[in-house]
Protein backbone atom coordinates (compact mmCIF):
# COMPACT_ATOMS: atom_id res chain seq x y z
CA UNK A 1 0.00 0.00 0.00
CA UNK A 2 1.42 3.24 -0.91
CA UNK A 3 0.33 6.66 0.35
CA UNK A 4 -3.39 6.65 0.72
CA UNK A 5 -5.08 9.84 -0.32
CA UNK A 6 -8.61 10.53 0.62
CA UNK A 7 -11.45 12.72 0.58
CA UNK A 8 -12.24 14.21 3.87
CA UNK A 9 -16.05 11.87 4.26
CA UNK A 10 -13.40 8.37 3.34
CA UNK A 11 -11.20 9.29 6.21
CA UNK A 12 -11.26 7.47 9.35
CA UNK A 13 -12.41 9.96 12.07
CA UNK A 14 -9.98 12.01 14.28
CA UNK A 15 -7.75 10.78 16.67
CA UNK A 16 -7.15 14.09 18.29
CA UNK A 17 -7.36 17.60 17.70
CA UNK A 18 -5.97 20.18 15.92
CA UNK A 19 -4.89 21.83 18.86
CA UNK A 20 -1.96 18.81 19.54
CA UNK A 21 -0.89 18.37 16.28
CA UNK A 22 2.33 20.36 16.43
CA UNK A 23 3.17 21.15 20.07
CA UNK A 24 7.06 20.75 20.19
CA UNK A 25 8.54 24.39 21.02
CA UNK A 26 11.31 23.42 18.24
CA UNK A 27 8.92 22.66 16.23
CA UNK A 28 6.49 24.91 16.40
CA UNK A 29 9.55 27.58 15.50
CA UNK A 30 10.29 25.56 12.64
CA UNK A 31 6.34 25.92 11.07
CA UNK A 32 6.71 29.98 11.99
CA UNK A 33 9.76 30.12 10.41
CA UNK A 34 8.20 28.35 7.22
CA UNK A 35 10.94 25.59 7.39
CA UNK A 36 8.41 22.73 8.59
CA UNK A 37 5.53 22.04 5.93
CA UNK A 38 4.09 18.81 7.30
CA UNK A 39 3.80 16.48 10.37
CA UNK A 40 3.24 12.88 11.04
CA UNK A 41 1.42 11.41 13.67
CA UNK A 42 0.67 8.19 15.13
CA UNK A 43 -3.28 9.13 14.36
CA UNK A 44 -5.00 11.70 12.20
CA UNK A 45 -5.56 15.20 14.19
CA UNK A 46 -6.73 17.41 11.52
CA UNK A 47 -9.06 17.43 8.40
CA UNK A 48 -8.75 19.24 5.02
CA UNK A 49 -9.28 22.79 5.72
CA UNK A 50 -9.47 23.14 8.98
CA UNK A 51 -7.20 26.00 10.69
CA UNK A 52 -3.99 25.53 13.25
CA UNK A 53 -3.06 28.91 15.27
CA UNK A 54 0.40 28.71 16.53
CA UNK A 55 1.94 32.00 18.40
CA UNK A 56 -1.33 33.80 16.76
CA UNK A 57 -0.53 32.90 13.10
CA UNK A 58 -2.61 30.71 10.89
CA UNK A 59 -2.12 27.45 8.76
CA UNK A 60 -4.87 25.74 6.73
CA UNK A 61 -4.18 21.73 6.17
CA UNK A 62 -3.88 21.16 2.51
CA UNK A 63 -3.51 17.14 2.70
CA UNK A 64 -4.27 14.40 5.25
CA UNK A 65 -2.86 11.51 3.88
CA UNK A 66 -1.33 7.74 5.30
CA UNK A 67 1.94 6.78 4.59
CA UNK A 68 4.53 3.86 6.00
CA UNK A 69 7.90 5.11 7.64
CA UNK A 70 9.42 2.91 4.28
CA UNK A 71 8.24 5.41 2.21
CA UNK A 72 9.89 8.30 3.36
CA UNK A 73 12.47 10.34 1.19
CA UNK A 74 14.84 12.68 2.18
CA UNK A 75 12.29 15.38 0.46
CA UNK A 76 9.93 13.76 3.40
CA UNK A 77 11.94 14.92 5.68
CA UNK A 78 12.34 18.44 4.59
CA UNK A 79 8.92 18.75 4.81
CA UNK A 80 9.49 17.63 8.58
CA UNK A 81 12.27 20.59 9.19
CA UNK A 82 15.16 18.61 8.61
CA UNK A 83 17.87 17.52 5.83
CA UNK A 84 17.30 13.63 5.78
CA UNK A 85 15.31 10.67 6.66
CA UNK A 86 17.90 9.29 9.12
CA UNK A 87 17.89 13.15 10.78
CA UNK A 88 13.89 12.63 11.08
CA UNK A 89 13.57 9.33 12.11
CA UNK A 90 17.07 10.15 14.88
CA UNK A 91 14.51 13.09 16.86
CA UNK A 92 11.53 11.30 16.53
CA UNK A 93 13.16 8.00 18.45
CA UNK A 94 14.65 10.51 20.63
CA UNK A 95 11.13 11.96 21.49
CA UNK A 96 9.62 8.54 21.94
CA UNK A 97 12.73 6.29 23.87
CA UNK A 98 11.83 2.62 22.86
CA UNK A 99 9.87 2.80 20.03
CA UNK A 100 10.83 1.02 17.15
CA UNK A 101 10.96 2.60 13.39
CA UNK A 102 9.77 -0.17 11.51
CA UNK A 103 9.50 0.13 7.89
CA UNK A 104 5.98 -1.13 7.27
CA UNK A 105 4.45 1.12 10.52
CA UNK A 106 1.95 3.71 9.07
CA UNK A 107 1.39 7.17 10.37
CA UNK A 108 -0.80 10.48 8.99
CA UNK A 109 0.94 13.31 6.87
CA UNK A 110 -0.89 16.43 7.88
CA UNK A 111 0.79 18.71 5.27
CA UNK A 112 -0.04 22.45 5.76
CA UNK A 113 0.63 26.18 4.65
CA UNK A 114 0.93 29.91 6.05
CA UNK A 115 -2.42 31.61 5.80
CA UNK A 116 -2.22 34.73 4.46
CA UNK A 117 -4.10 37.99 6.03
């Protein structure tokens, strides 16, 4: 199975809100400074459209889609804030001590963009 991309009523319903989806301080720097585009999560906390408000600025979700950890390109990772996969997958293990980063493990891209006022 290779990234799923759905329409918002073929989605499985939310995990958890909008509110949680990026809550790191380093990374919630990295979306206001424009250098993190996406985020990946263990469930799906947003839908197409809907609005994040970090520091008072505003991001619309453009795609909710699943994808396996084997999938993931460097390009991926940019998306994340950072140069490659093996950067990526070093922080997340680091944020999460034990888990494993197996290939065929699927989590939800939430990819999103600066909305202008």
């Amino acid at each position: 199975m290779t990234n799923q991309e759905d329409q918002n009523n073929q989605l499985p319903p939310k995990t958890c809100s909008i509110e949680r989806l990026v809550t790191m301080p380093s990374d919630v720097q990295k979306v206001l400074e424009g250098k993190k585009t996406a985020t990946r999560r263990n469930g799906r906390y947003a839908d197409v459209g809907e609005i994040m408000t970090l520091e008072g600025k505003k991001f619309v979700v453009e795609r909710v889609y699943s994808q396996s950890l084997g999938e993931l390109t460097d390009e991926h990772a940019r998306q994340e804030g950072f140069n490659t996969v093996e950067e990526y997958r070093d922080s997340i293990l680091s944020y999460h001590p034990g888990m494993p980063w197996l290939p065929q493990m699927r989590v939800w891209v939430h990819e999103f963009s600066s909305v202008e006022e």
